[in-house]
Protein backbone atom coordinates (compact mmCIF):
# COMPACT_ATOMS: atom_id res chain seq x y z
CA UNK A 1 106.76 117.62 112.89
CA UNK A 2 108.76 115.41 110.58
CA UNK A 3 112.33 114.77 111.47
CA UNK A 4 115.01 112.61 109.22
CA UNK A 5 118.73 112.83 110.69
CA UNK A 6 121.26 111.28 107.56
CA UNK A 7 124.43 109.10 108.24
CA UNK A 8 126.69 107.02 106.99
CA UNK A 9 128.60 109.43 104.41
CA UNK A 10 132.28 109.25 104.11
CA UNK A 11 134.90 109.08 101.42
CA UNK A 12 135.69 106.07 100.16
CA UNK A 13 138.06 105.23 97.22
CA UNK A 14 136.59 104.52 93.75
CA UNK A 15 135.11 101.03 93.41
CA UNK A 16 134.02 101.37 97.12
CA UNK A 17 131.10 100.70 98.93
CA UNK A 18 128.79 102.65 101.78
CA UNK A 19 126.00 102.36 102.79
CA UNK A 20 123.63 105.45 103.87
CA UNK A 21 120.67 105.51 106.30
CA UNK A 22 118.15 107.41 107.43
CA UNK A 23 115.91 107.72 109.94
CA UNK A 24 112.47 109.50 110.76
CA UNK A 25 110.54 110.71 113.97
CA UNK A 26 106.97 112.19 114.02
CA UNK A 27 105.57 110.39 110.76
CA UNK A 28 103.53 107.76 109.82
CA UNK A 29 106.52 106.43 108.25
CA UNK A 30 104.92 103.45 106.43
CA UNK A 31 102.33 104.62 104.73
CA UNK A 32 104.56 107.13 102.64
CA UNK A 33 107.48 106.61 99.73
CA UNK A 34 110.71 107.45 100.78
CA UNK A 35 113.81 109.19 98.56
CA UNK A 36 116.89 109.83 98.52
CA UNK A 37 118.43 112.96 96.09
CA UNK A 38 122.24 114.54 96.03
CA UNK A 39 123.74 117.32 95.33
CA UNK A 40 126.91 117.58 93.30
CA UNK A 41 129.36 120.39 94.24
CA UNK A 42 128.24 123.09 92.08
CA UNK A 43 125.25 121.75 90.55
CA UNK A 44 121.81 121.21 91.32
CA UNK A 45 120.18 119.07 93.77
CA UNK A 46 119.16 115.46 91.37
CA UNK A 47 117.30 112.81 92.50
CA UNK A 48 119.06 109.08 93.22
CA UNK A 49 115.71 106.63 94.37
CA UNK A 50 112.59 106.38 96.03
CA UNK A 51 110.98 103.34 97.45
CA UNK A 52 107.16 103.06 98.19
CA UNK A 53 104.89 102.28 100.85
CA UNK A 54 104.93 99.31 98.80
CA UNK A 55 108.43 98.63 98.61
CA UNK A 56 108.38 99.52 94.55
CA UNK A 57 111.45 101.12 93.79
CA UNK A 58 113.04 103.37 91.09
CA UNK A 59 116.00 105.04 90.60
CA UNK A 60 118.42 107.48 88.29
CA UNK A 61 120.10 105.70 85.06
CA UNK A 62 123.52 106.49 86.52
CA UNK A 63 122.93 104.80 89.72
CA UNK A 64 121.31 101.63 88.26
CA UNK A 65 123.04 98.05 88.83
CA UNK A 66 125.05 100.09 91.79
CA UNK A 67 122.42 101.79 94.29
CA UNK A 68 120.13 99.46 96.45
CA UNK A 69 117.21 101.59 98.19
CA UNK A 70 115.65 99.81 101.07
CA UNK A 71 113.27 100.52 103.84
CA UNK A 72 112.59 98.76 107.60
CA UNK A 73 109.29 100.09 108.57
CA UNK A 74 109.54 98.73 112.36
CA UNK A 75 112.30 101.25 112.16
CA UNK A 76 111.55 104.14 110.59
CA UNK A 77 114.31 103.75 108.40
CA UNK A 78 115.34 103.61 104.55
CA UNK A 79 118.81 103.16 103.11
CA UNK A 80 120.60 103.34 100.37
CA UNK A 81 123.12 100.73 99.80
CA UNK A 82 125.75 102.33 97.60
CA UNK A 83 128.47 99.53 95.33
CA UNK A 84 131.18 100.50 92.63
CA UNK A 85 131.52 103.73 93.94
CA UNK A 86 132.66 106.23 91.40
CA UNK A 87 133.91 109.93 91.66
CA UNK A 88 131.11 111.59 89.64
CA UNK A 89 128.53 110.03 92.67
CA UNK A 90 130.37 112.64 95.23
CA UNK A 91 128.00 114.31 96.61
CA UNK A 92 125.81 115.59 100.05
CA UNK A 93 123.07 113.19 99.64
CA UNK A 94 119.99 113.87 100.92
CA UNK A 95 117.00 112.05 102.73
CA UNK A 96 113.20 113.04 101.49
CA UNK A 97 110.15 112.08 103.23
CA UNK A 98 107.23 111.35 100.89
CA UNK A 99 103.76 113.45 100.90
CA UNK A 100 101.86 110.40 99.08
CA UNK A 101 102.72 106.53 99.12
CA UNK A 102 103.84 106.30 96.03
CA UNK A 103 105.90 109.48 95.55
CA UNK A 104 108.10 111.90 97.33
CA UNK A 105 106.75 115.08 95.81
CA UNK A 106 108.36 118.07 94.50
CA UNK A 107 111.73 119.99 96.22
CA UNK A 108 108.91 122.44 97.96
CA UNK A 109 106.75 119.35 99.35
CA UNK A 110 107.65 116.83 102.17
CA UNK A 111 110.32 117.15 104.81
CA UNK A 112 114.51 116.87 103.85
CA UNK A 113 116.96 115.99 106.05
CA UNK A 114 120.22 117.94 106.89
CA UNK A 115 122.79 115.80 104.44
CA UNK A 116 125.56 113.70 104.63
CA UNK A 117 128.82 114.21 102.79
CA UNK A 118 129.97 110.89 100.35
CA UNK A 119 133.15 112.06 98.71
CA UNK A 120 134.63 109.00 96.13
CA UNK A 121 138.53 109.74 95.81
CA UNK A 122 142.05 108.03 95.35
């Protein structure tokens, strides 16, 4: 059974900078991409980035130039490096475990984690 535990969420004032990890048990971690998505209070879960089994990356227009996803296969962990913080990027952000190695799958496929609150505020 998969496992990813979230940290690193705080609030942070606008212009700010965190940076989130993740971390999984019980996978084959490498050979699958890894995501991460948030959720907006009162809107719909959106996804932020996913990195590869070959350390290709993508990511949302709005986080472009800001959000850094990485990955450290040795261990089992991917981040997202988060700069110039702004309010609209409040969120729970979420970790997803990939079901192929070049793609996370659908909300109904692959294993979430629990969340971790990033709240950007003056």
């Amino acid at each position: 059974q998969v496992q990813l535990v979230e940290s690193g969420g705080d609030l942070v004032q606008p212009g700010g900078s965190l940076r989130l990890s993740c971390v999984a048990s019980g996978s084959r971690f490498s050979a699958y991409a890894m995501g991460w998505y948030r959720q907006p209070p009162g809107k719909q879960r959106e996804w932020v980035a996913t990195i590869t089994s070959s350390y290709v990356t993508a990511y949302v227009d709005s986080v472009k130039g800001r959000f850094t996803i990485s990955r450290d296969n040795a261990k089992k962990m991917v981040y997202l490096q988060m700069n110039s913080l702004k309010p609209e990027d409040t969120a729970v952000y979420y970790c997803k475990h990939g079901v192929a190695p070049t793609t996370v799958g659908g909300a109904s496929s692959g294993y979430w984690g629990q969340g971790t609150q990033v709240t950007v505020s003056s």
